[in-house]
PDB file of N, CA and C in Angstrom:
ATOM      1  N   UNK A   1     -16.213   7.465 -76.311  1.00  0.00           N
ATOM      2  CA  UNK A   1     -15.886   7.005 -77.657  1.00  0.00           C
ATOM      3  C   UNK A   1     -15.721   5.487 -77.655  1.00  0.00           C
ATOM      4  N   UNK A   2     -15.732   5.063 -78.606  1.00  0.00           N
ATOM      5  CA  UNK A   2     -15.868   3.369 -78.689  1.00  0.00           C
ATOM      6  C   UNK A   2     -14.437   2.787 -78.409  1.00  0.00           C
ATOM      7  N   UNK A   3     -13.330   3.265 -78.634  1.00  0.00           N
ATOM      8  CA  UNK A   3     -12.153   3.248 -78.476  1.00  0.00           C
ATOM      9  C   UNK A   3     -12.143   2.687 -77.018  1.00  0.00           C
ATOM     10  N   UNK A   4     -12.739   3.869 -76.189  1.00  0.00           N
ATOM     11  CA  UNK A   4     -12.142   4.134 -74.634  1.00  0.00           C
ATOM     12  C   UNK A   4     -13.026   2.598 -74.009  1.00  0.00           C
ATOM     13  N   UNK A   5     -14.137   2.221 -74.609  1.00  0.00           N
ATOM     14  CA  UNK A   5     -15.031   1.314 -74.105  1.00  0.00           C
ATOM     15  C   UNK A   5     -14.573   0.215 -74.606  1.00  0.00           C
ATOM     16  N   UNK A   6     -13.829   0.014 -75.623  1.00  0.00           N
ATOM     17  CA  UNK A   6     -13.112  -0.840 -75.503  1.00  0.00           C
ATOM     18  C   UNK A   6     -12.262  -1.561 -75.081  1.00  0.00           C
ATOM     19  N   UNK A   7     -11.680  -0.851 -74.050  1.00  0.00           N
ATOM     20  CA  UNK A   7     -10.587  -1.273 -73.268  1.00  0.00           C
ATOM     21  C   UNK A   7     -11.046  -1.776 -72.317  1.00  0.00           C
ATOM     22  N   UNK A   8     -12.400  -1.452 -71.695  1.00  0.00           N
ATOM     23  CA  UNK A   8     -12.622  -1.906 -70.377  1.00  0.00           C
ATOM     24  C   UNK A   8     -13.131  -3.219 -70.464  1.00  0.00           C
ATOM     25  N   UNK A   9     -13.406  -4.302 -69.793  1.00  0.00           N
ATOM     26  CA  UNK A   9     -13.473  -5.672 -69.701  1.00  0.00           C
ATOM     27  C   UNK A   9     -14.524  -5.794 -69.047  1.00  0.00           C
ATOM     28  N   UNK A  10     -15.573  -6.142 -68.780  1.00  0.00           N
ATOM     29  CA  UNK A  10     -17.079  -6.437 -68.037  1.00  0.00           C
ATOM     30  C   UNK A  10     -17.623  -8.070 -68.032  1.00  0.00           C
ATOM     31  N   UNK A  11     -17.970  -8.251 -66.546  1.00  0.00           N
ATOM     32  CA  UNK A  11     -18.224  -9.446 -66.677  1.00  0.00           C
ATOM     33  C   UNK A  11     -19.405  -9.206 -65.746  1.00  0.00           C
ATOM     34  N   UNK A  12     -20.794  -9.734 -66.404  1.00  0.00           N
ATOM     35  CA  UNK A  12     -21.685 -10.020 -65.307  1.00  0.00           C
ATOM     36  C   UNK A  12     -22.735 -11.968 -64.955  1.00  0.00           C
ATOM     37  N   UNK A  13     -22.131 -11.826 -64.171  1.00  0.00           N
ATOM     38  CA  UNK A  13     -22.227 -13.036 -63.075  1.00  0.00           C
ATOM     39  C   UNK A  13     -23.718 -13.452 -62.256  1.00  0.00           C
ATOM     40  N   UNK A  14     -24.679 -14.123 -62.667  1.00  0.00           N
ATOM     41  CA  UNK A  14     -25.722 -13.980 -61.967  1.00  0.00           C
ATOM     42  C   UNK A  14     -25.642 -15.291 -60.921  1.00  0.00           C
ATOM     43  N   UNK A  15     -26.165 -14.430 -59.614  1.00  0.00           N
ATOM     44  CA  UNK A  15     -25.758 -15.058 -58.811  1.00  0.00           C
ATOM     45  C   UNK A  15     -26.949 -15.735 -57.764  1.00  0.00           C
ATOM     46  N   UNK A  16     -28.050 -16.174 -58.582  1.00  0.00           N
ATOM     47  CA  UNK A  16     -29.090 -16.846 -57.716  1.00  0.00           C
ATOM     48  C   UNK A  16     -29.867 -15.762 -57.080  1.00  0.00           C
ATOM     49  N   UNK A  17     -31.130 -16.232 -57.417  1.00  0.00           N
ATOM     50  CA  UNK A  17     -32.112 -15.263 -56.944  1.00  0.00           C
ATOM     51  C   UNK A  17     -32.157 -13.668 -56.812  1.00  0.00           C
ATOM     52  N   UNK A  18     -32.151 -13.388 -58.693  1.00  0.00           N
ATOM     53  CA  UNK A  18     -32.315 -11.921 -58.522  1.00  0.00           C
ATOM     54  C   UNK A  18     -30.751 -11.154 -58.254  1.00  0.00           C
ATOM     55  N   UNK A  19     -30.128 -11.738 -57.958  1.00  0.00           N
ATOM     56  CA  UNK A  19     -29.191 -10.977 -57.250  1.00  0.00           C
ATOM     57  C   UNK A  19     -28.051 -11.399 -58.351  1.00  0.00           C
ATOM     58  N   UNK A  20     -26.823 -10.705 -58.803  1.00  0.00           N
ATOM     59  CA  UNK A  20     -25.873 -10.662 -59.306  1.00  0.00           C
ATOM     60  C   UNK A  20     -24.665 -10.174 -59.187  1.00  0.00           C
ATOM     61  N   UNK A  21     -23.291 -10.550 -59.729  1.00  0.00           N
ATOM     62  CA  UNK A  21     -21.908  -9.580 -59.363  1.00  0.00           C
ATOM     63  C   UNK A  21     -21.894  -8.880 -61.213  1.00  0.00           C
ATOM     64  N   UNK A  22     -21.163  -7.924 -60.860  1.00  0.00           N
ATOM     65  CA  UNK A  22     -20.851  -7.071 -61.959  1.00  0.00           C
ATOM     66  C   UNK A  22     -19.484  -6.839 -61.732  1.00  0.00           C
ATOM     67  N   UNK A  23     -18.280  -6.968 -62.683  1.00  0.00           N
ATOM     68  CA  UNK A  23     -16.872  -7.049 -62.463  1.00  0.00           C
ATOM     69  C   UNK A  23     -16.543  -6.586 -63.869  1.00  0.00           C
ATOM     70  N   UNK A  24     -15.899  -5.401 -63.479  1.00  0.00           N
ATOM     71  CA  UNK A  24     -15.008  -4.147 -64.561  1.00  0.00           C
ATOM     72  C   UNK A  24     -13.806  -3.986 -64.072  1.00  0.00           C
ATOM     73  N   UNK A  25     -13.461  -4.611 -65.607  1.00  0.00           N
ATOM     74  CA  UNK A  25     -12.017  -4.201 -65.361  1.00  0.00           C
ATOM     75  C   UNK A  25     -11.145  -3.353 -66.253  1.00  0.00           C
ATOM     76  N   UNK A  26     -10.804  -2.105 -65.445  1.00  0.00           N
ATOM     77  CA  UNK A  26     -10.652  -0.350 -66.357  1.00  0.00           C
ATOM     78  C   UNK A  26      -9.203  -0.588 -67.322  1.00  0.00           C
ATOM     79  N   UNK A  27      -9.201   0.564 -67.690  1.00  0.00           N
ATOM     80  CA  UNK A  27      -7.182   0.687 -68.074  1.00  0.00           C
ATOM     81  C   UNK A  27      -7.129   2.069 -67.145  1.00  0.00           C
ATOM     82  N   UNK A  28      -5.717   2.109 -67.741  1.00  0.00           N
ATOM     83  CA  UNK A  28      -5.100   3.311 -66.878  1.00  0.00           C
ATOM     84  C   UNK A  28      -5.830   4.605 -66.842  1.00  0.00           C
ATOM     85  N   UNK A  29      -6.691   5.276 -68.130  1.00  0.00           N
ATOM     86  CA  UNK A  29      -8.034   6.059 -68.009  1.00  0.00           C
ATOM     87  C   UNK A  29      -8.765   5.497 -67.135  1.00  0.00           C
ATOM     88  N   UNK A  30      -9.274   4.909 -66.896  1.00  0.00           N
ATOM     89  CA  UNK A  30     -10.187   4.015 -66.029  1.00  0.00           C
ATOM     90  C   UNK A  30     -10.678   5.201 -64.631  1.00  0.00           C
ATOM     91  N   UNK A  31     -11.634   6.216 -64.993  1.00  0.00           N
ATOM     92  CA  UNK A  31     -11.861   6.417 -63.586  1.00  0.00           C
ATOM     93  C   UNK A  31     -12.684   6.117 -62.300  1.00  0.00           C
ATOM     94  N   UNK A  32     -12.648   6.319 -61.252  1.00  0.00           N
ATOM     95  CA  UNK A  32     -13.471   5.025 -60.315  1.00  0.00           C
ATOM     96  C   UNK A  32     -14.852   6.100 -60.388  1.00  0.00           C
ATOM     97  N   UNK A  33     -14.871   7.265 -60.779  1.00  0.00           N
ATOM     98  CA  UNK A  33     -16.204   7.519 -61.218  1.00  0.00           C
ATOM     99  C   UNK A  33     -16.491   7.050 -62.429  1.00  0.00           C
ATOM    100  N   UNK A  34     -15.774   6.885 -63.351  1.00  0.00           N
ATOM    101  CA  UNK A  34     -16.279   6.137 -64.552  1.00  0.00           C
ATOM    102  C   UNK A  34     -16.968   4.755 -64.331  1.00  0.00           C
ATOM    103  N   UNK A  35     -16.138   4.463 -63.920  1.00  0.00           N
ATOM    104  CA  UNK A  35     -16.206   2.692 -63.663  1.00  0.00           C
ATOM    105  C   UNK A  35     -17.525   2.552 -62.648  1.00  0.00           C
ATOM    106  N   UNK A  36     -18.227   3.716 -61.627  1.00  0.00           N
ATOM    107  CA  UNK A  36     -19.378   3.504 -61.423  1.00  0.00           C
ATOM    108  C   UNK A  36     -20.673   3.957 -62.057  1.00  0.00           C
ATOM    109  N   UNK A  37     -20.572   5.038 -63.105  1.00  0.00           N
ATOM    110  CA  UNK A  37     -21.290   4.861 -63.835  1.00  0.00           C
ATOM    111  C   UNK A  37     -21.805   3.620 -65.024  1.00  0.00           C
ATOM    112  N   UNK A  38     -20.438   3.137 -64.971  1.00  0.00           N
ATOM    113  CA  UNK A  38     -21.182   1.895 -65.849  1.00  0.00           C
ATOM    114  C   UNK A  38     -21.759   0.794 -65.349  1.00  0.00           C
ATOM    115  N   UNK A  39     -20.815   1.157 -63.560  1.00  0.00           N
ATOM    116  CA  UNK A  39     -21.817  -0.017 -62.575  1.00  0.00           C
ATOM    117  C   UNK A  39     -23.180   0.340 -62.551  1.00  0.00           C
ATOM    118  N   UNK A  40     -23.311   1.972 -62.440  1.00  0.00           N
ATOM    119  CA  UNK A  40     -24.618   2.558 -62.202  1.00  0.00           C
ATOM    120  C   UNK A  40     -25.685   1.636 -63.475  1.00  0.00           C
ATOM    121  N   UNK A  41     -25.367   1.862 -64.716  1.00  0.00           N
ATOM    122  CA  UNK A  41     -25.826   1.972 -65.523  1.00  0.00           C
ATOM    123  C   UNK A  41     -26.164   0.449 -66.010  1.00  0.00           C
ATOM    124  N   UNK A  42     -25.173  -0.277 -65.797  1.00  0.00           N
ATOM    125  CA  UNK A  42     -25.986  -2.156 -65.845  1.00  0.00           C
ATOM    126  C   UNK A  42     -26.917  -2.232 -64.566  1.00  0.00           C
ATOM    127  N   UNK A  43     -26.505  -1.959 -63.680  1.00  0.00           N
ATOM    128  CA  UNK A  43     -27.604  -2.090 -62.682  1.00  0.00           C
ATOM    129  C   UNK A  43     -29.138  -1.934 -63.009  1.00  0.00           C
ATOM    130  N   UNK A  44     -29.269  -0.310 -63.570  1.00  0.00           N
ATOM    131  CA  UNK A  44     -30.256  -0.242 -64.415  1.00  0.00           C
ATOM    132  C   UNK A  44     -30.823  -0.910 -65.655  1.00  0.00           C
ATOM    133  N   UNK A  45     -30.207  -0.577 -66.467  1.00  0.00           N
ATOM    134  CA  UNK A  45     -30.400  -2.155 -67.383  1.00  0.00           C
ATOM    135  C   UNK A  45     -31.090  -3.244 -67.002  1.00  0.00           C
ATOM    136  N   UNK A  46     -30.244  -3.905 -65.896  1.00  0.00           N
ATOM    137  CA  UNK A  46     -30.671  -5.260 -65.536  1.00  0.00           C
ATOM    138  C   UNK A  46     -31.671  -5.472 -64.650  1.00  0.00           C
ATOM    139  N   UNK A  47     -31.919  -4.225 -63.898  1.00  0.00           N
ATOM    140  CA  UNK A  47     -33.110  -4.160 -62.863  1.00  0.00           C
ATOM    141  C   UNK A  47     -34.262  -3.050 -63.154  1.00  0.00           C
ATOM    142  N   UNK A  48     -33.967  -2.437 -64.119  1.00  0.00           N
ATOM    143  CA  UNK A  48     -35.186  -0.921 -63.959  1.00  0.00           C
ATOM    144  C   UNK A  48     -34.703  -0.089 -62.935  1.00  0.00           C
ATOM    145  N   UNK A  49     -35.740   0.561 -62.302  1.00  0.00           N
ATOM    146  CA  UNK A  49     -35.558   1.028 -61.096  1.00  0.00           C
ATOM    147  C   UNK A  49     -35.588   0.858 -59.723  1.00  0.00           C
ATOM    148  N   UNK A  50     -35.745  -0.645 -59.470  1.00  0.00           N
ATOM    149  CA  UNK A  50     -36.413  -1.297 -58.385  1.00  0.00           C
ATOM    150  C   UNK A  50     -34.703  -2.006 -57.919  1.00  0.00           C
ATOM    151  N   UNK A  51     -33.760  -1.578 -57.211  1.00  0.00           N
ATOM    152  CA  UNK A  51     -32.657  -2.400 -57.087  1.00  0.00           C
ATOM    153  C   UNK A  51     -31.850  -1.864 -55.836  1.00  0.00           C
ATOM    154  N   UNK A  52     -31.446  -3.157 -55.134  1.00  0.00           N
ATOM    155  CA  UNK A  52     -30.303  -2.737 -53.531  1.00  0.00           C
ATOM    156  C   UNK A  52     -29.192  -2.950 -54.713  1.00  0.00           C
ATOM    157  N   UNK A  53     -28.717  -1.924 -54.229  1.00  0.00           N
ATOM    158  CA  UNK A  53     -26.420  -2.263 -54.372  1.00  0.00           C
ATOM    159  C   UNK A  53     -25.830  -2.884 -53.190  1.00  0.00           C
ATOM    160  N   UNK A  54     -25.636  -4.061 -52.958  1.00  0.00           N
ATOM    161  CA  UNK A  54     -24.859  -4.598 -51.828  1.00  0.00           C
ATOM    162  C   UNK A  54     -23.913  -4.315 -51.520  1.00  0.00           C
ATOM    163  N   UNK A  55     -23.103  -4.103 -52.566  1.00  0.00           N
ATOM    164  CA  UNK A  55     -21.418  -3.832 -51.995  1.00  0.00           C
ATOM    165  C   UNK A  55     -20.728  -3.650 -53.683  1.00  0.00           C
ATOM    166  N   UNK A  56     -20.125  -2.800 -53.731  1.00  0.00           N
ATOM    167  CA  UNK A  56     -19.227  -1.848 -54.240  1.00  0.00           C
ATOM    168  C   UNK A  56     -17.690  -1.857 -54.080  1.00  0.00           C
ATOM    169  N   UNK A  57     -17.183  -2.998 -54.568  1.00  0.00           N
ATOM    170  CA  UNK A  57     -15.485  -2.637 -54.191  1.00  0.00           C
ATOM    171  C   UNK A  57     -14.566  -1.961 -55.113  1.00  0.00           C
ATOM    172  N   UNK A  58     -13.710  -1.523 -54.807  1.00  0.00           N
ATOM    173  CA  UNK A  58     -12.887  -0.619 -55.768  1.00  0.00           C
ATOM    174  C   UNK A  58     -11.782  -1.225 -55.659  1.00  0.00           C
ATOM    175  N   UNK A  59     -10.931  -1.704 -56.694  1.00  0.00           N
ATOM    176  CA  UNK A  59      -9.522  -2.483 -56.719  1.00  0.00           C
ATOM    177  C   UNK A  59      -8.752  -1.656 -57.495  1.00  0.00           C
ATOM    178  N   UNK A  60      -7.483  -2.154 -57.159  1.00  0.00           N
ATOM    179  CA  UNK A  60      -6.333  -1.676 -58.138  1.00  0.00           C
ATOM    180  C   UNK A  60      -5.441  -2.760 -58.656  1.00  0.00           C
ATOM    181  N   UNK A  61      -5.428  -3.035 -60.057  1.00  0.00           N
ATOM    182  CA  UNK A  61      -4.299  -3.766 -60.224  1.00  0.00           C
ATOM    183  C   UNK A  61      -3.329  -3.497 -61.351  1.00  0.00           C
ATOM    184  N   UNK A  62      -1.490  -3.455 -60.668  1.00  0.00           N
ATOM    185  CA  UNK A  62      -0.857  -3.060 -61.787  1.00  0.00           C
ATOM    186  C   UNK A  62      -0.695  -4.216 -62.872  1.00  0.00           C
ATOM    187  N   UNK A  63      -0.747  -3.960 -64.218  1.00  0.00           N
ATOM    188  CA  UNK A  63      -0.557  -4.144 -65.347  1.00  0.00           C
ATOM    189  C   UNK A  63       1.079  -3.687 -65.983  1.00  0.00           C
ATOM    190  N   UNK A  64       1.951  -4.289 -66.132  1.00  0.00           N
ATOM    191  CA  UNK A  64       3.088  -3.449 -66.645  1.00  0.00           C
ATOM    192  C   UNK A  64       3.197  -2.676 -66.108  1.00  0.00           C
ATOM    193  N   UNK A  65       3.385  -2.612 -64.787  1.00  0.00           N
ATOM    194  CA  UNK A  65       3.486  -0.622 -64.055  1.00  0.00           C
ATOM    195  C   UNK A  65       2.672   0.261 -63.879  1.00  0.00           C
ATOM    196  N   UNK A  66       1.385  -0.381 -64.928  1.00  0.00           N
ATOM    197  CA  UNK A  66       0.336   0.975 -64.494  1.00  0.00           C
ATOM    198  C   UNK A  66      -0.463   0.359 -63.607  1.00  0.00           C
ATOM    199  N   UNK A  67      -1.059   1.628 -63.141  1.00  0.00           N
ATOM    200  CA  UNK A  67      -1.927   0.932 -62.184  1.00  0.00           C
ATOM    201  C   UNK A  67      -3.341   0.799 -62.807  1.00  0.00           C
ATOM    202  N   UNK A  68      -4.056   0.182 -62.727  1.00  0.00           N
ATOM    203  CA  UNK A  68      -5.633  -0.011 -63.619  1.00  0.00           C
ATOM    204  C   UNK A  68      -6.290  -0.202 -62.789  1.00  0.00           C
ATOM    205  N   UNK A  69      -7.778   0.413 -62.765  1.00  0.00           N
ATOM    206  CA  UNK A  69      -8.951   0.338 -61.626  1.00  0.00           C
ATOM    207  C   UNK A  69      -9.906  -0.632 -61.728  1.00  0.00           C
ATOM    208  N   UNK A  70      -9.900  -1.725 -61.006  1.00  0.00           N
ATOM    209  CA  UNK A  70     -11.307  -2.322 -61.324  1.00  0.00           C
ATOM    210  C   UNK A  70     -12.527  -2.148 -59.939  1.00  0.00           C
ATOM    211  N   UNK A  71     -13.469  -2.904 -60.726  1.00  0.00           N
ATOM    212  CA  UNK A  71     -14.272  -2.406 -60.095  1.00  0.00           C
ATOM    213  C   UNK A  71     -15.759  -3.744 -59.609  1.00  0.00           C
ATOM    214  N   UNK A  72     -15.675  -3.798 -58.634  1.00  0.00           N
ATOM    215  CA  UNK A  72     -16.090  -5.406 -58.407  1.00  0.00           C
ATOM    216  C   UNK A  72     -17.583  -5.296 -57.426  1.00  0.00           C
ATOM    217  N   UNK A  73     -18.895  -5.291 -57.912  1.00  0.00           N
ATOM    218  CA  UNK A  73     -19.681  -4.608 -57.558  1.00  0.00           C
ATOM    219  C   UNK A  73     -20.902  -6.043 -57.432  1.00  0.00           C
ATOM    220  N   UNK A  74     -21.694  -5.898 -56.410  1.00  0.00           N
ATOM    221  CA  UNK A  74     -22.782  -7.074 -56.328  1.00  0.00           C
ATOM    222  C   UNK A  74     -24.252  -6.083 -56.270  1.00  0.00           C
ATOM    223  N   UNK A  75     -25.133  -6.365 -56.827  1.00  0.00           N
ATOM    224  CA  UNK A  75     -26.360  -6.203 -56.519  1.00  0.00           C
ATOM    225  C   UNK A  75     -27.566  -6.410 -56.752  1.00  0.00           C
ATOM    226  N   UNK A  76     -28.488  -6.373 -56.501  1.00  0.00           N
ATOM    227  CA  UNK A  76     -29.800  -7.537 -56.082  1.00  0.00           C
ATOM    228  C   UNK A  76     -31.011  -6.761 -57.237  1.00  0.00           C
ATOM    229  N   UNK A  77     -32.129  -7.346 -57.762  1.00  0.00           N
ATOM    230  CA  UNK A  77     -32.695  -6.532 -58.421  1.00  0.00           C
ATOM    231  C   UNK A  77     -34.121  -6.809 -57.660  1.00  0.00           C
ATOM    232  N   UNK A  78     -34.987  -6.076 -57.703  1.00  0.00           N
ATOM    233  CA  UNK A  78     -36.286  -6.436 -56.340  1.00  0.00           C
ATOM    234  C   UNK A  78     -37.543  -6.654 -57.543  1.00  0.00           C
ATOM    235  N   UNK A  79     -37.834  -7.723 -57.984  1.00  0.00           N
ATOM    236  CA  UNK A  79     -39.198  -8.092 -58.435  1.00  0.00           C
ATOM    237  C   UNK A  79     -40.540  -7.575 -58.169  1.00  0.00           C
ATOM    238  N   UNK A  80     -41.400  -7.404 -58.664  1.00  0.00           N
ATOM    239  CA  UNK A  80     -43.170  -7.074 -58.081  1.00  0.00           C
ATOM    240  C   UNK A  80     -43.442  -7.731 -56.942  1.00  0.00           C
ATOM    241  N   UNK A  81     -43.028  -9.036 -57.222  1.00  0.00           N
ATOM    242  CA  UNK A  81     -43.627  -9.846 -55.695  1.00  0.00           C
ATOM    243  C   UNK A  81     -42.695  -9.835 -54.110  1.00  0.00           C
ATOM    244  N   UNK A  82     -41.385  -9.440 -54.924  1.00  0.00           N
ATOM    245  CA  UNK A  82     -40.805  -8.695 -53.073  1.00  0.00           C
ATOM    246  C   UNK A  82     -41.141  -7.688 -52.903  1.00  0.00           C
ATOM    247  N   UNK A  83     -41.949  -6.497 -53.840  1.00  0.00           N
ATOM    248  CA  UNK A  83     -42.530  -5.378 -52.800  1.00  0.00           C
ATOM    249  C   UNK A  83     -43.358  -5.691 -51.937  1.00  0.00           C
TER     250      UNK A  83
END
């Protein structure tokens, strides 16, 4: 629901040559399968189907006591001419 997607915070970062960070940051719903489907899902977006995931981190940070998941993710998208 638009509600729940609202809460979450997304930042994507391009980071020289093809390659980029993706940084979500959940609320207390926030699940770390959620939070990789939407990694899943910019990845795609931003690359098609042609893409490495470098690294995948999973954070926690409390907010007022709760704990909130983020989600701090890098990955590369592979062009025609690097096949």
């Amino acid at each position: 629901t638009p509600s729940q997607a609202s809460s979450l915070e997304t930042k994507l970062s391009p980071q020289g040559a093809d390659k980029y960070n993706f940084f979500i940051t959940g609320d207390a719903d926030s699940s770390e399968k959620k939070l990789r489907d939407i990694f899943q899902n910019k990845v795609n977006e931003v690359c098609g189907t042609r893409f490495e995931i470098i690294s995948i981190k999973m954070e926690y940070e409390s907010e007022e006591g709760a704990k909130i998941n983020v989600l701090n993710g890098t990955f590369k998208c592979f062009v025609k001419s690097q096949m």
